[in-house]
Structure formats: structure tokens, C-alpha cells
Protein backbone atom coordinates (compact mmCIF):
# COMPACT_ATOMS: atom_id res chain seq x y z
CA UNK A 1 -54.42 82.69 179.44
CA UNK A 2 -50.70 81.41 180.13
CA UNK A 3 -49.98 78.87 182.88
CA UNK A 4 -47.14 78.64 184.79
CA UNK A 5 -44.68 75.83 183.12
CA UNK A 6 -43.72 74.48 186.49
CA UNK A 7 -47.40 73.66 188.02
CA UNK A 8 -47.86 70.81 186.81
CA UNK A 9 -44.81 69.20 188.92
CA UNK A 10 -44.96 72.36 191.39
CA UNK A 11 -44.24 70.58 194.80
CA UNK A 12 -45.96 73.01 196.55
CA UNK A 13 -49.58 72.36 195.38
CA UNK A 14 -48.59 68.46 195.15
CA UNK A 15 -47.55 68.69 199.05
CA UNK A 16 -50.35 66.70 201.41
CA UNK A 17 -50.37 69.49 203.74
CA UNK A 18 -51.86 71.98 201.00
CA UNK A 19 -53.78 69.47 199.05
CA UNK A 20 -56.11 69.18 201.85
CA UNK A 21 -56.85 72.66 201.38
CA UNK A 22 -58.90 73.05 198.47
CA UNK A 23 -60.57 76.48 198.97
CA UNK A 24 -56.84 78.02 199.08
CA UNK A 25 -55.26 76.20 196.53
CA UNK A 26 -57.98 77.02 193.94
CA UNK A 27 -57.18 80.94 194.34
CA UNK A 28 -53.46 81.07 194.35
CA UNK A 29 -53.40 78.31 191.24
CA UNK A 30 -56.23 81.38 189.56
CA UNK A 31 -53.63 84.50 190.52
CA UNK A 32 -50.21 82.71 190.58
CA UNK A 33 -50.33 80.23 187.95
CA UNK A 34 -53.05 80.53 185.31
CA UNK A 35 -52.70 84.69 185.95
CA UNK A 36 -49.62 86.76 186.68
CA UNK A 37 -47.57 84.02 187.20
CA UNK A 38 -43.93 86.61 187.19
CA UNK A 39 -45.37 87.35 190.23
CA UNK A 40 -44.83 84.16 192.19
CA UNK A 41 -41.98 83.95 194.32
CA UNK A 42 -41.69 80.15 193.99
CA UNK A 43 -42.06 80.79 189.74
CA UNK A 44 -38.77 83.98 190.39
CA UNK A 45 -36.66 82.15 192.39
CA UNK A 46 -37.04 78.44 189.81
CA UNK A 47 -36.15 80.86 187.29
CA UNK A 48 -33.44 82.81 188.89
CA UNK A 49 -31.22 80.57 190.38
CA UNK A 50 -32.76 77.28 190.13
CA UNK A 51 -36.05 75.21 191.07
CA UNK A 52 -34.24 73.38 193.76
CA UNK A 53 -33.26 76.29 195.85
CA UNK A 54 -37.08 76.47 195.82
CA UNK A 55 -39.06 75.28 199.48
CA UNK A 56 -41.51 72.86 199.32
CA UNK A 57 -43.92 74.69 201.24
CA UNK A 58 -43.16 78.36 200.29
CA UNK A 59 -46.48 80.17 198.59
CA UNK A 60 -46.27 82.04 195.98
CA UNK A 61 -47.01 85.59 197.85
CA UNK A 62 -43.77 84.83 200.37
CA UNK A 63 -42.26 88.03 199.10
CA UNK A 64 -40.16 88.57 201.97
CA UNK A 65 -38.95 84.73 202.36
CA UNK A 66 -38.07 84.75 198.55
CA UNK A 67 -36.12 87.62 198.72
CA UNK A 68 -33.78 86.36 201.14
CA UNK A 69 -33.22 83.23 199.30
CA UNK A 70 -32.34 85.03 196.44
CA UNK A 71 -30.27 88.11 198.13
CA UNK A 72 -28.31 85.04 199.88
CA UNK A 73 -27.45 83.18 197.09
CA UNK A 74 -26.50 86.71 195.48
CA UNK A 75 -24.48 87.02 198.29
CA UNK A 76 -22.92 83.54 198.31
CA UNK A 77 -22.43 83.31 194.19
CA UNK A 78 -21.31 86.82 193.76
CA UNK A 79 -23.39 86.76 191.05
CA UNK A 80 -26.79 88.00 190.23
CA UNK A 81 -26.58 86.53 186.56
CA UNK A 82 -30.05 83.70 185.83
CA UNK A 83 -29.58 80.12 186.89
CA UNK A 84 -29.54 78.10 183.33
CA UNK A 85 -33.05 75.92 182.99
């Protein structure tokens, strides 16, 4: 199975709030980034426009908060073309 090429570094899961949290961290790292990692907002919006426009402490199911990062930087670029990695 393919893992996510940011979790390594991913500040999220390297933030000491989360790492306390074991239990949770082991699921999302199982469905986000070792599964279907497309689907993680964090993993869309590195890839779209950039890892820093990335929160520290979004999760990767915020679908709501990561699509109003990325519809307001749409909105402020005027451009909906991929951030270059």
C-alpha cells in the first residue's frame, strides 16, 4: 500500500497536542496516509496550492475548513491552476 509522501514531516501528527493521542492518530495515519491518502484535506490543499497554506492542526477529514482555504486562495490568485512542488 502507498503512503502519503508528506507524513513523514506532516506537522500535524508531529504536533504535541495530537501526539498525546495515540488511539486517534493510529486510525487517521491507517485511512489518510497509508490508505486513500487523495482524500486528505491536509494531503489536497499541500498539493494544490502549497504545504504552507496548510494548518498545523487541521485533520485530514476537515472537508469544510479545507475547502475554504482553497476557494479563498482561488479567490485571491484568480487562479485555480496546482501550486508547483
Amino acid at each position: 500500500m502507498a503512503e502519503c509522501q508528506f507524513l513523514a514531516k506532516c506537522p500535524f501528527f508531529n504536533a504535541e497536542e495530537v501526539v498525546q493521542r495515540r488511539h486517534l492518530t493510529a486510525y487517521l495515519k491507517e485511512t489518510y496516509c497509508r490508505g486513500d491518502f487523495a482524500r486528505c484535506c491536509r494531503y489536497q490543499i499541500a498539493t494544490t496550492i502549497g504545504r504552507e497554506h496548510v494548518p498545523t492542526l487541521m485533520m485530514p477529514d476537515q472537508t469544510r475548513w479545507s475547502e475554504e482555504i482553497l476557494k479563498s486562495h482561488s479567490a485571491h490568485s484568480g487562479s485555480g491552476h496546482p501550486a508547483q512542488s
